[in-house]
C-alpha atoms as a PDB file:
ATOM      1  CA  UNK A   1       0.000   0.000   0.000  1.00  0.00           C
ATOM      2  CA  UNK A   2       1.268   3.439  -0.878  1.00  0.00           C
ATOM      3  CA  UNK A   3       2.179   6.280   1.806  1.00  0.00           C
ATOM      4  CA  UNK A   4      -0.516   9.332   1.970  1.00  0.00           C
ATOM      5  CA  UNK A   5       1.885  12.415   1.034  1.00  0.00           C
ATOM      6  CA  UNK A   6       1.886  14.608   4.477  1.00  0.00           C
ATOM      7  CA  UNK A   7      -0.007  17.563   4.023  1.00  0.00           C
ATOM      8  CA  UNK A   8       1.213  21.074   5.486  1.00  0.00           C
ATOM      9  CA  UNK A   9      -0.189  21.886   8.839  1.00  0.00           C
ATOM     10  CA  UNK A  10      -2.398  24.984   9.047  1.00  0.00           C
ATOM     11  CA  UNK A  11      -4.508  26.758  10.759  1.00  0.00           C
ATOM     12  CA  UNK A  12      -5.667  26.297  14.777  1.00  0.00           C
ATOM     13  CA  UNK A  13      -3.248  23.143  14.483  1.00  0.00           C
ATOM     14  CA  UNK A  14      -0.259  24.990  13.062  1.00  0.00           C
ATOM     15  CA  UNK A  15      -0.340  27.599  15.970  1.00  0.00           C
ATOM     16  CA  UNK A  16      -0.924  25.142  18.617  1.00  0.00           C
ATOM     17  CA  UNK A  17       1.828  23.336  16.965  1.00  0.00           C
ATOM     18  CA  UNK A  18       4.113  25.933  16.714  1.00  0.00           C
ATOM     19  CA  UNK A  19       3.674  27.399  20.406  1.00  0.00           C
ATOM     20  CA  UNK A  20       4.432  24.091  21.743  1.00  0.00           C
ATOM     21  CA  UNK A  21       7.815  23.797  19.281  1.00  0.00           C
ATOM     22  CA  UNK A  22       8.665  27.250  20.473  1.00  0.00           C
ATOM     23  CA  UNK A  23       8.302  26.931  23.974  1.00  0.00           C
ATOM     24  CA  UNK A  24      10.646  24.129  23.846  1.00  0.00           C
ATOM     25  CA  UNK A  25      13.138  26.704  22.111  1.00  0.00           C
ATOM     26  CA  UNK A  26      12.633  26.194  17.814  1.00  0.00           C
ATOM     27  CA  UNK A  27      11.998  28.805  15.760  1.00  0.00           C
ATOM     28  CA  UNK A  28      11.135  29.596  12.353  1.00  0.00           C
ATOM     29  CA  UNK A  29      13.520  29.650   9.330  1.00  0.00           C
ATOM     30  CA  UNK A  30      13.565  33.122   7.700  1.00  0.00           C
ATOM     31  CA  UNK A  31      12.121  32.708   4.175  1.00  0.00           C
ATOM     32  CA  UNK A  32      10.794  29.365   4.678  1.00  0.00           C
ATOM     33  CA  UNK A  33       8.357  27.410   5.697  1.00  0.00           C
ATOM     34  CA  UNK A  34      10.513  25.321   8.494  1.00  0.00           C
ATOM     35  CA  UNK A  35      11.599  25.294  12.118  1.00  0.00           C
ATOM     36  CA  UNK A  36      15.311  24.775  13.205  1.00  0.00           C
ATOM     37  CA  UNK A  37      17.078  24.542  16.694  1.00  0.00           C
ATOM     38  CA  UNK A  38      20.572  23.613  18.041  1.00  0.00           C
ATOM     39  CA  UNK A  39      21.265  21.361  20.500  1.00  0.00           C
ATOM     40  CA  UNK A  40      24.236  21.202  22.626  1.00  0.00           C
ATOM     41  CA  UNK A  41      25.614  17.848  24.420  1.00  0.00           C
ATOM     42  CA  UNK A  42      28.764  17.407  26.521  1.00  0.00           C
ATOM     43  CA  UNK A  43      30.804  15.769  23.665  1.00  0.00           C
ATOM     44  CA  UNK A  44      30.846  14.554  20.580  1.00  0.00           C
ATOM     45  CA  UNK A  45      30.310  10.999  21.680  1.00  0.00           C
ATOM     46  CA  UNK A  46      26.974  12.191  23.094  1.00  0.00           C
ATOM     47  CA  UNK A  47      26.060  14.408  20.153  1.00  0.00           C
ATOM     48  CA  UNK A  48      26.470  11.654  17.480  1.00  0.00           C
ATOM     49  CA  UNK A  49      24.712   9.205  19.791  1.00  0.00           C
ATOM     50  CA  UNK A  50      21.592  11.788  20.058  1.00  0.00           C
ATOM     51  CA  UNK A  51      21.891  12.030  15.816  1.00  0.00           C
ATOM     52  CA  UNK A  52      21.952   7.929  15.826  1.00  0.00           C
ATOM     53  CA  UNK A  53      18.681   7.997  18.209  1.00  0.00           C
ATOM     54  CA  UNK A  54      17.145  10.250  15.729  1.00  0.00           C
ATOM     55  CA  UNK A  55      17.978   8.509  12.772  1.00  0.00           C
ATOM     56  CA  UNK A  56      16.583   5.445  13.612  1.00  0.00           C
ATOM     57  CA  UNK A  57      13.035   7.246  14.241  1.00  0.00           C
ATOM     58  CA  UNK A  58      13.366   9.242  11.679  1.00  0.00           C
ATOM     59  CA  UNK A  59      13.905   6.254   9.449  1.00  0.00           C
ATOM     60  CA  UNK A  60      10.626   5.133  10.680  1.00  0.00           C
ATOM     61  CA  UNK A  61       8.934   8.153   9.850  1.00  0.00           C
ATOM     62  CA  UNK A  62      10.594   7.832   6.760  1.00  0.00           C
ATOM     63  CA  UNK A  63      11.049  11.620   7.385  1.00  0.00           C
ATOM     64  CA  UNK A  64      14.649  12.745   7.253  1.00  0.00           C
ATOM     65  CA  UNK A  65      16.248  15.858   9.095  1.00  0.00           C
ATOM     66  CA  UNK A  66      18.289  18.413   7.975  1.00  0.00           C
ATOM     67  CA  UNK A  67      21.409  18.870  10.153  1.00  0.00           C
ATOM     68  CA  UNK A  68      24.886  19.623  10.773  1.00  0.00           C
ATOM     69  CA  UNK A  69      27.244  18.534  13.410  1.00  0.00           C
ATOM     70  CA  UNK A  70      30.333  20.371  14.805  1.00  0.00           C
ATOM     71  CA  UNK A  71      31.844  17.891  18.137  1.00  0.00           C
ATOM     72  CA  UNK A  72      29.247  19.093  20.866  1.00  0.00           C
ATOM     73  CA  UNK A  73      26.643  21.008  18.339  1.00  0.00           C
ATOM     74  CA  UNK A  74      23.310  19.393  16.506  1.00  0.00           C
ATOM     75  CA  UNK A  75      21.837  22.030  14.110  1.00  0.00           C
ATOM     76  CA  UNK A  76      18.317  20.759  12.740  1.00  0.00           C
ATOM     77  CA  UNK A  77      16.319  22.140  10.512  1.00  0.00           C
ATOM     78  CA  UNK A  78      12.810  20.238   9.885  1.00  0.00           C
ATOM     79  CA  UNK A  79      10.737  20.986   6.959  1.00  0.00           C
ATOM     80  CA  UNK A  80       8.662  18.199   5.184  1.00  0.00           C
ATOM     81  CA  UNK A  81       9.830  18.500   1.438  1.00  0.00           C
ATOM     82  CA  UNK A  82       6.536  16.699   0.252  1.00  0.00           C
ATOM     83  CA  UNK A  83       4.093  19.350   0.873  1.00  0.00           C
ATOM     84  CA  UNK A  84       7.197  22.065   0.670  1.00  0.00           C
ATOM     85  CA  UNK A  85       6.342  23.439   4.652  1.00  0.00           C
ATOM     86  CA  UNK A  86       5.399  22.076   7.798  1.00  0.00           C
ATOM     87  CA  UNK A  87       3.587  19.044   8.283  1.00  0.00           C
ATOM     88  CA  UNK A  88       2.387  16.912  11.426  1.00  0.00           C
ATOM     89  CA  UNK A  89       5.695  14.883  10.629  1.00  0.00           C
ATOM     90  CA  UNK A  90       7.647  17.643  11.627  1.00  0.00           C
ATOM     91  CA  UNK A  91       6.320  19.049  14.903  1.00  0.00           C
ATOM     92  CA  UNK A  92       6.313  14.675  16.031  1.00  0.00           C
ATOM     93  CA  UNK A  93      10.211  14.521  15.501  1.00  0.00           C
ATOM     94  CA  UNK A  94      10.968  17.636  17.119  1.00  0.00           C
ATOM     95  CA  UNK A  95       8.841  16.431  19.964  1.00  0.00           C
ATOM     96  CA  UNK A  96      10.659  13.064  19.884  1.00  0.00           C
ATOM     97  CA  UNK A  97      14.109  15.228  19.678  1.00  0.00           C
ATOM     98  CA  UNK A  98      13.289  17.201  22.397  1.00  0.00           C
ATOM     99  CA  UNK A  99      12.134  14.560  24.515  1.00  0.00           C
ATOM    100  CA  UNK A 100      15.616  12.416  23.719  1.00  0.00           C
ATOM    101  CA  UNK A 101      17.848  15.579  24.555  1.00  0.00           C
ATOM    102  CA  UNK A 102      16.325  16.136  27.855  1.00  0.00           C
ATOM    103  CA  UNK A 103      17.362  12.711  29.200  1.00  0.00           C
END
C-alpha cells in the first residue's frame, strides 16, 4: 500500500503546533516554511549518539532531518519537502528530539 503524502499543517493546528515547538526553544527559518534549533551535548560521543537515536526514528517516519554537526553542536532544521512546509511529521520529531535531549 502506498504512503498518503503529508499535508502542510495549518490553521488552529499549526499555531498550537508551533507554540508548543517554540516553547521548547525552535523557531522559524527566515524565508521558509521550516523550524530549526541547536542542541548542545557534553561531547561529541553524546552528540552523534543523540543524531543515531534520531535517525533510527526518523527512518521510521521515513522523514529525514536536515542537520549539521560540529563535536558538541546538533543544528536541525525540519521541513517536510513533500508538501514544501510544515507538516504533522515535523512538529512529532521535534517532539521526539526534544524529549531524547532532555534525558
Amino acid at each position: 500500500m502506498a504512503e498518503t503524502a503529508p499535508k502542510k499543517v495549518k490553521g488552529d493546528e499549526r499555531e498550537t503546533s508551533l507554540a508548543t515547538a517554540t516553547a521548547n526553544g525552535w523557531s522559524l527559518v527566515e524565508g521558509r516554511d521550516a523550524i530549526k534549533k541547536t542542541f548542545m551535548f557534553t561531547d561529541f560521543n553524546e552528540a552523534f549518539g543523540f543524531m543515531s537515536r534520531v535517525a533510527l526514528k526518523a527512518e521510521t517516519m521515513n522523514h529525514h532531518p536536515e542537520w549539521f554537526n560540529v563535536y558538541n553542536k546538533v543544528e536541525v532544521t525540519l521541513s517536510t519537502h513533500d508538501c514544501q512546509g510544515l507538516s504533522e511529521r515535523d512538529f512529532t520529531l521535534a517532539a521526539f528530539m526534544d524529549n531524547l535531549a532532555s534525558k
